[in-house]
PDB file of N, CA and C in Angstrom:
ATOM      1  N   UNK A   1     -13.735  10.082  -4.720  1.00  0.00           N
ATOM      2  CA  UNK A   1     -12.447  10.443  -4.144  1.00  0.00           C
ATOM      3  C   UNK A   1     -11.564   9.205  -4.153  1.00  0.00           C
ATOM      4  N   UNK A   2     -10.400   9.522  -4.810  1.00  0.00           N
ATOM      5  CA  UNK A   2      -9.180   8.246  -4.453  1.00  0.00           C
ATOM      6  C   UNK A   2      -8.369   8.157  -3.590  1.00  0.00           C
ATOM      7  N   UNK A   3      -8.090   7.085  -2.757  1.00  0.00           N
ATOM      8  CA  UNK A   3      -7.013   7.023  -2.243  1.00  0.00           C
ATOM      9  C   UNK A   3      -5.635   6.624  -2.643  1.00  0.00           C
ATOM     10  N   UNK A   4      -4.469   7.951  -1.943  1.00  0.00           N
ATOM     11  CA  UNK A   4      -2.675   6.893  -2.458  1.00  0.00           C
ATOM     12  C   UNK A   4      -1.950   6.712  -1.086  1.00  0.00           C
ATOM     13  N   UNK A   5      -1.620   5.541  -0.656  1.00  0.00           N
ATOM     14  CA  UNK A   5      -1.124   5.028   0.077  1.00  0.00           C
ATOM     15  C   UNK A   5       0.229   5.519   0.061  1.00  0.00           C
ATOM     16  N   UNK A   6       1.240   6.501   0.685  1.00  0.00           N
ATOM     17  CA  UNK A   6       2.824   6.089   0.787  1.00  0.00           C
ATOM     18  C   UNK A   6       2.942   5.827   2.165  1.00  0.00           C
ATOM     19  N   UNK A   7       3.926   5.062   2.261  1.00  0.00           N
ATOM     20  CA  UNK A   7       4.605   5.087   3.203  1.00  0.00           C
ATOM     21  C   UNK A   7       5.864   5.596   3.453  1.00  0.00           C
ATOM     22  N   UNK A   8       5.982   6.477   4.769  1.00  0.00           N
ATOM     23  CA  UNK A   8       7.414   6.728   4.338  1.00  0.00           C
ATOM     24  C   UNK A   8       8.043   6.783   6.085  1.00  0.00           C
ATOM     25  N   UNK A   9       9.055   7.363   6.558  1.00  0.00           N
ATOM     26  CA  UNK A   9       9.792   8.114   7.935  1.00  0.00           C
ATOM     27  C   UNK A   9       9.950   9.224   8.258  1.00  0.00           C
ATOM     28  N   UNK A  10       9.121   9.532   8.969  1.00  0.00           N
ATOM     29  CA  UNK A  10      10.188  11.322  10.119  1.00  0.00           C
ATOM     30  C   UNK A  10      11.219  11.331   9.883  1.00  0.00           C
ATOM     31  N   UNK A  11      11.784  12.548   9.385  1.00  0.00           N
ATOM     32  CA  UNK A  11      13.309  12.245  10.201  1.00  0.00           C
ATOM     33  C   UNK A  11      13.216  12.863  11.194  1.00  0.00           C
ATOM     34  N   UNK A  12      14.526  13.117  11.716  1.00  0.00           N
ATOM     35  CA  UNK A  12      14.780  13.276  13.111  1.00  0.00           C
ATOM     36  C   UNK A  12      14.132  14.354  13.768  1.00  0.00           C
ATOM     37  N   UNK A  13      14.230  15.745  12.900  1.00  0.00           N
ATOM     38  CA  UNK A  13      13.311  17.027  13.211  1.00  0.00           C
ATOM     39  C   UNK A  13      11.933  16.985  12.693  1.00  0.00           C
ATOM     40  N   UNK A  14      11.092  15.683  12.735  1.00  0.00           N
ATOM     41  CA  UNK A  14       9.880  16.112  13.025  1.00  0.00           C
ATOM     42  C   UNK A  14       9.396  16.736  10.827  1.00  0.00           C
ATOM     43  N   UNK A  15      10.300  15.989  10.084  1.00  0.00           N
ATOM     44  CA  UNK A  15       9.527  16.382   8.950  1.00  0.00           C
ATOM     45  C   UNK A  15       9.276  15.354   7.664  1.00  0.00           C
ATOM     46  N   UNK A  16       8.241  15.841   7.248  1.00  0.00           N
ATOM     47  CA  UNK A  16       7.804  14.532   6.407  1.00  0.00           C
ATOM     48  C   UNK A  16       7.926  15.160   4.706  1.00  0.00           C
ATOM     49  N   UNK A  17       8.646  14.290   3.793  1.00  0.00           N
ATOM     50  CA  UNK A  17       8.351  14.517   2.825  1.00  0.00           C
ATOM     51  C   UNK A  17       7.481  13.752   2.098  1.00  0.00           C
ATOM     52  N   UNK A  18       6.953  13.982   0.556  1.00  0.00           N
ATOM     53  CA  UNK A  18       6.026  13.240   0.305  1.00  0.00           C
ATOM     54  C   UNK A  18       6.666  13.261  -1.414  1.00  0.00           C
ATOM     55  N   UNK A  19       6.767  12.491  -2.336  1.00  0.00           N
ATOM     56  CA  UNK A  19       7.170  12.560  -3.430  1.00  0.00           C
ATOM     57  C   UNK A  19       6.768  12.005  -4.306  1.00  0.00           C
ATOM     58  N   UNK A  20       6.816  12.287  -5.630  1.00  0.00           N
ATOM     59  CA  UNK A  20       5.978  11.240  -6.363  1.00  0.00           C
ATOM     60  C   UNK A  20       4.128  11.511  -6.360  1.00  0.00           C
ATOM     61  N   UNK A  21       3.795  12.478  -5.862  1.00  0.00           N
ATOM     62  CA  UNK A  21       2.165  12.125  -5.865  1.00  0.00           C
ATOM     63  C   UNK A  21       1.324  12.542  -6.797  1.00  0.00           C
ATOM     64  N   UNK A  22       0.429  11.776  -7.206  1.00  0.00           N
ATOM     65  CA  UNK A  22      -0.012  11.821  -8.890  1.00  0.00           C
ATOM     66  C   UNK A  22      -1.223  12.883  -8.826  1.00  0.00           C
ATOM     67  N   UNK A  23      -1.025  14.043  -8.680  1.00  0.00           N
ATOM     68  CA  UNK A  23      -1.474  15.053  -8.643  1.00  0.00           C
ATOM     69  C   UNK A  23      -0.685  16.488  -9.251  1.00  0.00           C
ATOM     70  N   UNK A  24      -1.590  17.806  -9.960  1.00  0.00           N
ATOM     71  CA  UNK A  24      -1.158  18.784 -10.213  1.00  0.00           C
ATOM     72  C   UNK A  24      -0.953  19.641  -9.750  1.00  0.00           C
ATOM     73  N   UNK A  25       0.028  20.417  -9.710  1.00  0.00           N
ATOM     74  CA  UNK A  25       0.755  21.534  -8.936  1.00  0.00           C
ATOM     75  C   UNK A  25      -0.197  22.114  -8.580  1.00  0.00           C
ATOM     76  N   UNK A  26      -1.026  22.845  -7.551  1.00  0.00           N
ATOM     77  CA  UNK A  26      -1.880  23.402  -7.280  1.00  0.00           C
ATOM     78  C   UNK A  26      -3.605  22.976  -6.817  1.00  0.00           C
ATOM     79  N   UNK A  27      -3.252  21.829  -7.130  1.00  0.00           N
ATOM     80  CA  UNK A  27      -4.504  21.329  -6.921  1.00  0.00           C
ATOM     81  C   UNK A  27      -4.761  21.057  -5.227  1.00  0.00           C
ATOM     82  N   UNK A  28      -6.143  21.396  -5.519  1.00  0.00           N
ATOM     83  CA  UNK A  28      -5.868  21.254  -3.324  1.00  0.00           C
ATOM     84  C   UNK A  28      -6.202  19.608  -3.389  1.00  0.00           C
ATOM     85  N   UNK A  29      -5.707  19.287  -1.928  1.00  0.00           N
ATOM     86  CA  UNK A  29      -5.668  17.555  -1.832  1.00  0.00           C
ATOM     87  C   UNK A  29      -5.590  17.739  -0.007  1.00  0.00           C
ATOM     88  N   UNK A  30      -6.181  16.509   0.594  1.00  0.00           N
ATOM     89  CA  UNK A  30      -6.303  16.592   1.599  1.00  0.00           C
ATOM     90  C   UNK A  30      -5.578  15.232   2.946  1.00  0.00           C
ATOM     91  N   UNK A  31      -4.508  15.489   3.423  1.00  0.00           N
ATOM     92  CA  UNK A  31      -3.609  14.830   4.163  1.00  0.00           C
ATOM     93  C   UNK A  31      -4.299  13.828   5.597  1.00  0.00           C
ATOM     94  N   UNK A  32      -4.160  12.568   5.640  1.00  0.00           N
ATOM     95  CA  UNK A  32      -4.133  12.015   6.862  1.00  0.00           C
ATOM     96  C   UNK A  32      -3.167  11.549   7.103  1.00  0.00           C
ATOM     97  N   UNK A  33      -2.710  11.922   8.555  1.00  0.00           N
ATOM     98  CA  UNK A  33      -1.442  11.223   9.469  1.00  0.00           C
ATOM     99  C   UNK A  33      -2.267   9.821  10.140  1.00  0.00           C
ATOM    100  N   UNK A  34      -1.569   8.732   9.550  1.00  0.00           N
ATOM    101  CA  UNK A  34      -1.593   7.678  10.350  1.00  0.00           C
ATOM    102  C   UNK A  34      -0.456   6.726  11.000  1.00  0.00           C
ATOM    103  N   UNK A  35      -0.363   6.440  12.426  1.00  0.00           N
ATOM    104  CA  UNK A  35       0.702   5.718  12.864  1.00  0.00           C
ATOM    105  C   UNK A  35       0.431   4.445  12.295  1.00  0.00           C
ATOM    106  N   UNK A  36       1.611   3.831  12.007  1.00  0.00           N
ATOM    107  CA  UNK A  36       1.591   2.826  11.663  1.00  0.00           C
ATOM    108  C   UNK A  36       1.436   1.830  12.632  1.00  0.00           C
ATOM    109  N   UNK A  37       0.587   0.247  12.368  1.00  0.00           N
ATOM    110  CA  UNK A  37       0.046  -0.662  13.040  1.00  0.00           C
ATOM    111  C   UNK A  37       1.274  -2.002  12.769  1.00  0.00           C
ATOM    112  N   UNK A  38       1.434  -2.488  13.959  1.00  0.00           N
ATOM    113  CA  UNK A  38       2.395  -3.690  13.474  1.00  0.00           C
ATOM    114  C   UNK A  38       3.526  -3.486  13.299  1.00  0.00           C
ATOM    115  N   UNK A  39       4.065  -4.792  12.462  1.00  0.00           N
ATOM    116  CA  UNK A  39       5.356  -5.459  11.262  1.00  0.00           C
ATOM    117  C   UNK A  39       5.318  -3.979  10.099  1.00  0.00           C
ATOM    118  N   UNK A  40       5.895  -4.156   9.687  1.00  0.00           N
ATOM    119  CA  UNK A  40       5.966  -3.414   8.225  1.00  0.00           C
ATOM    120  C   UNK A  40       5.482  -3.892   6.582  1.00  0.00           C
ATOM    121  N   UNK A  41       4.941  -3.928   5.961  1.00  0.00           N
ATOM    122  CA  UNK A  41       3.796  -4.875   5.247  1.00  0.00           C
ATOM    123  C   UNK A  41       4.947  -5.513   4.504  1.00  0.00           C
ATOM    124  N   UNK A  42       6.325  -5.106   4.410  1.00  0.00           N
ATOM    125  CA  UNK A  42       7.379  -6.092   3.388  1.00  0.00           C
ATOM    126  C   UNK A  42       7.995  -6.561   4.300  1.00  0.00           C
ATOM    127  N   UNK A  43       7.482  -7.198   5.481  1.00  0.00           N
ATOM    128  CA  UNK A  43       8.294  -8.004   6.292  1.00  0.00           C
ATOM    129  C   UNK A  43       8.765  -9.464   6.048  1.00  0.00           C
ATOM    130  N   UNK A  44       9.587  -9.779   6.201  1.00  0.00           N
ATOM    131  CA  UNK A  44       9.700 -11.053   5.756  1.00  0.00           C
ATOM    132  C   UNK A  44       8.911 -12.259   6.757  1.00  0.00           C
ATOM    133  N   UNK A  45       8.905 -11.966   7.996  1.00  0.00           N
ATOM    134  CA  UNK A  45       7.542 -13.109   9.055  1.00  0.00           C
ATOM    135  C   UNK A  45       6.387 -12.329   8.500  1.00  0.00           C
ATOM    136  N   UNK A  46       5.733 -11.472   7.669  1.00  0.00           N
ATOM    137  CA  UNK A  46       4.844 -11.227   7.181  1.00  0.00           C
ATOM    138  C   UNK A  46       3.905 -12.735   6.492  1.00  0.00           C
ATOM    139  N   UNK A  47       2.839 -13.004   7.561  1.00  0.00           N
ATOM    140  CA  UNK A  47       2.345 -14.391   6.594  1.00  0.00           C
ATOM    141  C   UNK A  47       1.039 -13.702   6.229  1.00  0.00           C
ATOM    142  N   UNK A  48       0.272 -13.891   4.954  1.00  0.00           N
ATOM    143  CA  UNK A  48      -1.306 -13.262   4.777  1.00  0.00           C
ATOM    144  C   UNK A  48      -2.017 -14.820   5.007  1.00  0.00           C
ATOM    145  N   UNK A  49      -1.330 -15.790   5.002  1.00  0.00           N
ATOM    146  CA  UNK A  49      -2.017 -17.419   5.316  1.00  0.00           C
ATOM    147  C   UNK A  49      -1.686 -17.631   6.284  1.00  0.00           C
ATOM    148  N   UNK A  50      -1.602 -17.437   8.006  1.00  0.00           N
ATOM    149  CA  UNK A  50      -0.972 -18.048   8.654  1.00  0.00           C
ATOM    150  C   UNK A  50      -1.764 -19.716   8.964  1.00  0.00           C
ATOM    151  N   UNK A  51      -2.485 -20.034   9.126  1.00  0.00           N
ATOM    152  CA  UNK A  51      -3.162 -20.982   8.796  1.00  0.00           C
ATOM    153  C   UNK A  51      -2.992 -22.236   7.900  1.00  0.00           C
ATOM    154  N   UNK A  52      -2.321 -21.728   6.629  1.00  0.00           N
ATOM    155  CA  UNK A  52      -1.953 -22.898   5.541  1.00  0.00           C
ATOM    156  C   UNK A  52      -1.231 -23.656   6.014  1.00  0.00           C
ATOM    157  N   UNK A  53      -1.164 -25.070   5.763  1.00  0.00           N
ATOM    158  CA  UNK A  53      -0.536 -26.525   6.073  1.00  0.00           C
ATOM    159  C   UNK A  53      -0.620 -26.305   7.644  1.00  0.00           C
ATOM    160  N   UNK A  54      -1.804 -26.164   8.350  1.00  0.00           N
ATOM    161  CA  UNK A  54      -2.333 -26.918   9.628  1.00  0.00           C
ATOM    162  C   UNK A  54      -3.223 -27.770   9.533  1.00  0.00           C
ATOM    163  N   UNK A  55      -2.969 -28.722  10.631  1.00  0.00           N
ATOM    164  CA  UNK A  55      -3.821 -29.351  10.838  1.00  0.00           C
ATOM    165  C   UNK A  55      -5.487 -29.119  11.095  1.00  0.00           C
ATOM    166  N   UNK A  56      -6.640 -29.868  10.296  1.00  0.00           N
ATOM    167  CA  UNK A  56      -7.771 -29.095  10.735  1.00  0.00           C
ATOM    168  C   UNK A  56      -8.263 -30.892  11.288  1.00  0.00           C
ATOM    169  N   UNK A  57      -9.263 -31.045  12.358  1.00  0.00           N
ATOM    170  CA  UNK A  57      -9.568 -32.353  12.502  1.00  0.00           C
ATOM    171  C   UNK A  57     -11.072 -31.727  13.214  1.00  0.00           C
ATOM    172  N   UNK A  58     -11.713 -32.697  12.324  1.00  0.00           N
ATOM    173  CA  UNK A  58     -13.178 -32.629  12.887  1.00  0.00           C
ATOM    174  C   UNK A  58     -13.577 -33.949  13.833  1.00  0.00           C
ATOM    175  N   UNK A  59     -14.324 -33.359  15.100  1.00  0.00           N
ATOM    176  CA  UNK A  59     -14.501 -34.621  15.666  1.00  0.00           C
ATOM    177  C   UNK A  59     -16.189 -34.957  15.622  1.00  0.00           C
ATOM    178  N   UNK A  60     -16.490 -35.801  14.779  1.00  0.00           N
ATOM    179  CA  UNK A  60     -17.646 -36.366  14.932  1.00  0.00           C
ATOM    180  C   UNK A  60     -18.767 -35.187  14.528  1.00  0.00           C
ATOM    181  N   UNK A  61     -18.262 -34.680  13.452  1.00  0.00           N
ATOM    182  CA  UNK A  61     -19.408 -33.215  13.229  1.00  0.00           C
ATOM    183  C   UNK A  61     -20.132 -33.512  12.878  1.00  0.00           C
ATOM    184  N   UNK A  62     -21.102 -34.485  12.628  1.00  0.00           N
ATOM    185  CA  UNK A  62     -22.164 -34.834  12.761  1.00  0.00           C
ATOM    186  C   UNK A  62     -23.213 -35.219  13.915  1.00  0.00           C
ATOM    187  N   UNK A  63     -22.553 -35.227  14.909  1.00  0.00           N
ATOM    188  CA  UNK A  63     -22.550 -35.765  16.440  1.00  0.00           C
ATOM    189  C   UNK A  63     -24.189 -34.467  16.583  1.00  0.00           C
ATOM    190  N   UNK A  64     -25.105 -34.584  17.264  1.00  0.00           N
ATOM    191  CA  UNK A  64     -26.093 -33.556  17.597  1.00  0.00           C
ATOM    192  C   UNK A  64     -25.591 -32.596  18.962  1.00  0.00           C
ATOM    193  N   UNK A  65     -25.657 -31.701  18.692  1.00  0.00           N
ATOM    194  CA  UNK A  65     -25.172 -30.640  19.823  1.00  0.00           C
ATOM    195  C   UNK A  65     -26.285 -30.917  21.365  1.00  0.00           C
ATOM    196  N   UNK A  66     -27.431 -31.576  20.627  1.00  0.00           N
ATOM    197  CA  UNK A  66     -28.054 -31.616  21.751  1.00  0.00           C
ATOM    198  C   UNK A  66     -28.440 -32.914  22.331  1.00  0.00           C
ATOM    199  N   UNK A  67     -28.479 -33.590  23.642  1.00  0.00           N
ATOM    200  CA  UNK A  67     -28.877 -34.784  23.606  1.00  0.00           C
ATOM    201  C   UNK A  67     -30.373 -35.277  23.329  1.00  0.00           C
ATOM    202  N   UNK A  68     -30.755 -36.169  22.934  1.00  0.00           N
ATOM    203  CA  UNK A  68     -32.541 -36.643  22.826  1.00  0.00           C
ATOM    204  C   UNK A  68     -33.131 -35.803  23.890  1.00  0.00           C
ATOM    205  N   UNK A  69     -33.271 -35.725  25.206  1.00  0.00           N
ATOM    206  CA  UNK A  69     -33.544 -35.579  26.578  1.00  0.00           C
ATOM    207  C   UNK A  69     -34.055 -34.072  25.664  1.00  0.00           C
ATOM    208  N   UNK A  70     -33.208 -33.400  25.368  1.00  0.00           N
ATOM    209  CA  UNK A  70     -33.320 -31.738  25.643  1.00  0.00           C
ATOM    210  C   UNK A  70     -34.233 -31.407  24.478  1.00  0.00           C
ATOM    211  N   UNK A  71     -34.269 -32.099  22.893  1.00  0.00           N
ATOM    212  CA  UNK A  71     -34.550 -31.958  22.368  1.00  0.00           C
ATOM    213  C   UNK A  71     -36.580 -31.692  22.524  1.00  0.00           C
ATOM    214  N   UNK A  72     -36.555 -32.780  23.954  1.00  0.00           N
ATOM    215  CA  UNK A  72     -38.153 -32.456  23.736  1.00  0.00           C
ATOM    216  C   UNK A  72     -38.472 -31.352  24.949  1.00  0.00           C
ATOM    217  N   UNK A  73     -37.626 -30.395  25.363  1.00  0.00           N
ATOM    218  CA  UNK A  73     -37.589 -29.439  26.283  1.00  0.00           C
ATOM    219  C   UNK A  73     -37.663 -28.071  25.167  1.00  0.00           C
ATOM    220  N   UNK A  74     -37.014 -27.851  23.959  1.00  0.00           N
ATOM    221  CA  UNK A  74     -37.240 -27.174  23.293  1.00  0.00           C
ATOM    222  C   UNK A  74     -38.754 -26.972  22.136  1.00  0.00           C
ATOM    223  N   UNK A  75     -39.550 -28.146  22.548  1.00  0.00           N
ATOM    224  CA  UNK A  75     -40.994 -28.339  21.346  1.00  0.00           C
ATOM    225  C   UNK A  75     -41.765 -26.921  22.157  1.00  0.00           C
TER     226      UNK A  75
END
């Protein structure tokens, strides 16, 4: 089974058209209503990196999570 993504708007009375769908006149096909989540995916504050050009700083990652002391509490 494939999926086609449109997106589209209600109008005002509650009706949806659908256009364009790569299917044959008659063929049965089966509808999900989903509300939309968020921004709108062509938003312009749309980032898929928000992350890129931050700062990352490691402190001492080599450092042992555990001190000597504990280490012989776990043998």
């Amino acid at each position: 089974m494939k999926a086609y993504r449109i997106e589209t708007t209600l109008t005002e009375n509650g009706t949806l058209t659908l256009q364009g769908l790569p299917f044959q006149a008659g063929e049965p096909i089966e509808i999900i209503v989903l509300e939309r989540q968020g921004k709108p995916a062509d938003s312009e504050d749309s980032n898929p990196y928000p992350l890129r050009g931050t700062v990352i700083r490691y402190d001492d990652p080599f450092e042992p999570t555990l001190s000597p002391q504990d280490w012989e509490v776990l043998k």
